[in-house]
Protein backbone atom coordinates (compact mmCIF):
# COMPACT_ATOMS: atom_id res chain seq x y z
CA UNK A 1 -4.96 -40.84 -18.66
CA UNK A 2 -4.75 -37.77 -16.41
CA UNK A 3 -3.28 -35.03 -17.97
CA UNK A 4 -0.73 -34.52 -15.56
CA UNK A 5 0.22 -37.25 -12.80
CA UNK A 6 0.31 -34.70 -9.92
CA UNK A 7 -0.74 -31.20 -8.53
CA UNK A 8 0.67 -29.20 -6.53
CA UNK A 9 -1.15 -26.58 -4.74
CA UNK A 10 0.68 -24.24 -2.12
CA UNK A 11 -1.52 -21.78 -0.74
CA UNK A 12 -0.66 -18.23 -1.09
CA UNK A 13 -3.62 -16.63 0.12
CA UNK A 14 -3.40 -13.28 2.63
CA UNK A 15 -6.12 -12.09 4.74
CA UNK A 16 -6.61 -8.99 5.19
CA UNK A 17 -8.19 -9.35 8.39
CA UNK A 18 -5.14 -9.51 9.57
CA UNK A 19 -5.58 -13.04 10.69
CA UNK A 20 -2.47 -15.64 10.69
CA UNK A 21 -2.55 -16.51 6.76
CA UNK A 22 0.25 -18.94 4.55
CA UNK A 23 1.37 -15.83 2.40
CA UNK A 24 2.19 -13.86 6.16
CA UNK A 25 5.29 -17.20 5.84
CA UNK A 26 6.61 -16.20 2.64
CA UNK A 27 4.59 -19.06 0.52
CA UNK A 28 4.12 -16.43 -2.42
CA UNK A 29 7.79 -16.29 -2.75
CA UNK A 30 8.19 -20.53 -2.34
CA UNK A 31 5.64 -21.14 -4.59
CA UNK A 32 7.82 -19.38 -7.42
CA UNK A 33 10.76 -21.07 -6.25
CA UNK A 34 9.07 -24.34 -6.77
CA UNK A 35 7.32 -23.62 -9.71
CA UNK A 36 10.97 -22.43 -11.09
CA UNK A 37 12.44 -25.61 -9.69
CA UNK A 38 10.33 -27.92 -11.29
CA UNK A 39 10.47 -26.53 -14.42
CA UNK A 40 14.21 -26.41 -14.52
CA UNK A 41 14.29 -30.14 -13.30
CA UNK A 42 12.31 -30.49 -16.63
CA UNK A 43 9.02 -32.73 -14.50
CA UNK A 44 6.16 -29.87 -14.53
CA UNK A 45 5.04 -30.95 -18.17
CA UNK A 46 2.14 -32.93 -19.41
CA UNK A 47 1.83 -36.48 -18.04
CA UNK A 48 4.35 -35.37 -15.16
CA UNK A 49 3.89 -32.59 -12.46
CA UNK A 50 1.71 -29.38 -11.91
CA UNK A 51 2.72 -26.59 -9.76
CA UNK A 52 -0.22 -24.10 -8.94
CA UNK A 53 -1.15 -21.53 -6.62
CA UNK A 54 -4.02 -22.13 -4.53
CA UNK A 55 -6.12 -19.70 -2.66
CA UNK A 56 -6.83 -20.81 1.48
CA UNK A 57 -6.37 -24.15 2.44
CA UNK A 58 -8.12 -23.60 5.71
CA UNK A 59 -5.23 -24.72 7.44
CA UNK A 60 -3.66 -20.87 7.80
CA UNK A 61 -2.20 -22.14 11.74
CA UNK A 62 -0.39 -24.79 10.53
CA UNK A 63 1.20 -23.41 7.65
CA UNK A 64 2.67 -22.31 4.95
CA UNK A 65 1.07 -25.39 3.44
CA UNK A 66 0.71 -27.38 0.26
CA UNK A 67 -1.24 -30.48 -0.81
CA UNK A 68 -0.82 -32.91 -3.60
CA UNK A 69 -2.83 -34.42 -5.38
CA UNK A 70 -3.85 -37.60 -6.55
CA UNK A 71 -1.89 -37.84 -3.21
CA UNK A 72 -3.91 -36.57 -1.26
CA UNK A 73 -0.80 -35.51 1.11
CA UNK A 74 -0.81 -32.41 2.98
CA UNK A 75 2.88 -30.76 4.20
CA UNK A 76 3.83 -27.59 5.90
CA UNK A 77 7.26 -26.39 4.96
CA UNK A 78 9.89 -23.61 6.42
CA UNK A 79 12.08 -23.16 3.75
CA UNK A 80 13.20 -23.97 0.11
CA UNK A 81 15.89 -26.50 1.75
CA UNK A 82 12.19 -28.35 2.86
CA UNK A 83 10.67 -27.58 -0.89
CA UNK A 84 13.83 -29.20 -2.62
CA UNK A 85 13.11 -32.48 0.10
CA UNK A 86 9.69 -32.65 -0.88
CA UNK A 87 10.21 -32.29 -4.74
CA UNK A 88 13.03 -34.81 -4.53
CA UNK A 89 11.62 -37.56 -2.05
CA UNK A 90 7.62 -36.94 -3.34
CA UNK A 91 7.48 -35.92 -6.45
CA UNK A 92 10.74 -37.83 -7.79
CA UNK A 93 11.28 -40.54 -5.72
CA UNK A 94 7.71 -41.15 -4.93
CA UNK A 95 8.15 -41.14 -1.27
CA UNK A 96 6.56 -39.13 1.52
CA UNK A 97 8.35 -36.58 3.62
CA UNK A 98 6.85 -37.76 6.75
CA UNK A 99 8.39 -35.22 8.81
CA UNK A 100 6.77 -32.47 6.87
CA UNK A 101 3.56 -34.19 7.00
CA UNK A 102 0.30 -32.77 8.49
């Protein structure tokens, strides 16, 4: 058994290149929101959910992103309102947010 059933990895990186980067999109301050989130919602524990930061992606045009894994599901997000949707429908619910989807 895996010791937890899911990661989460939001990038948070910043270039300093100057380049368009996930962390330019506030994803440093989302990723504590969801980290906080899941915590309080009592499902980032052992055997349930993971929520880590992740370095690039690669995918700096389309984000802020995340992917989770076993998943394997990528999503770019705006806002906490689209964090809470993911957490809920994904993570919960076991359900894709298809609209988030990239």
């Amino acid at each position: 058994m895996s010791y937890y059933k899911k990661h989460i990895f939001l990038c948070i990186h910043q270039r300093d290149d100057g380049k368009e980067c996930c962390n330019d999109k506030s994803s440093s301050e989302i990723f504590d929101y969801a980290k906080k989130k899941c915590i309080s919602m009592k499902i980032q524990r052992k055997g349930g959910i993971r929520v880590n930061k992740a370095g690039c992606l690669d995918r700096c045009t389309e984000g802020p992103v995340m992917v989770i894994y076993p998943d394997n599901v990528w999503y770019s997000y705006k806002n906490k309102e689209d964090i809470d949707e993911i957490i809920q429908s994904h993570l919960v619910e076991n359900k894709e947010v298809k609209r988030l989807k990239i």
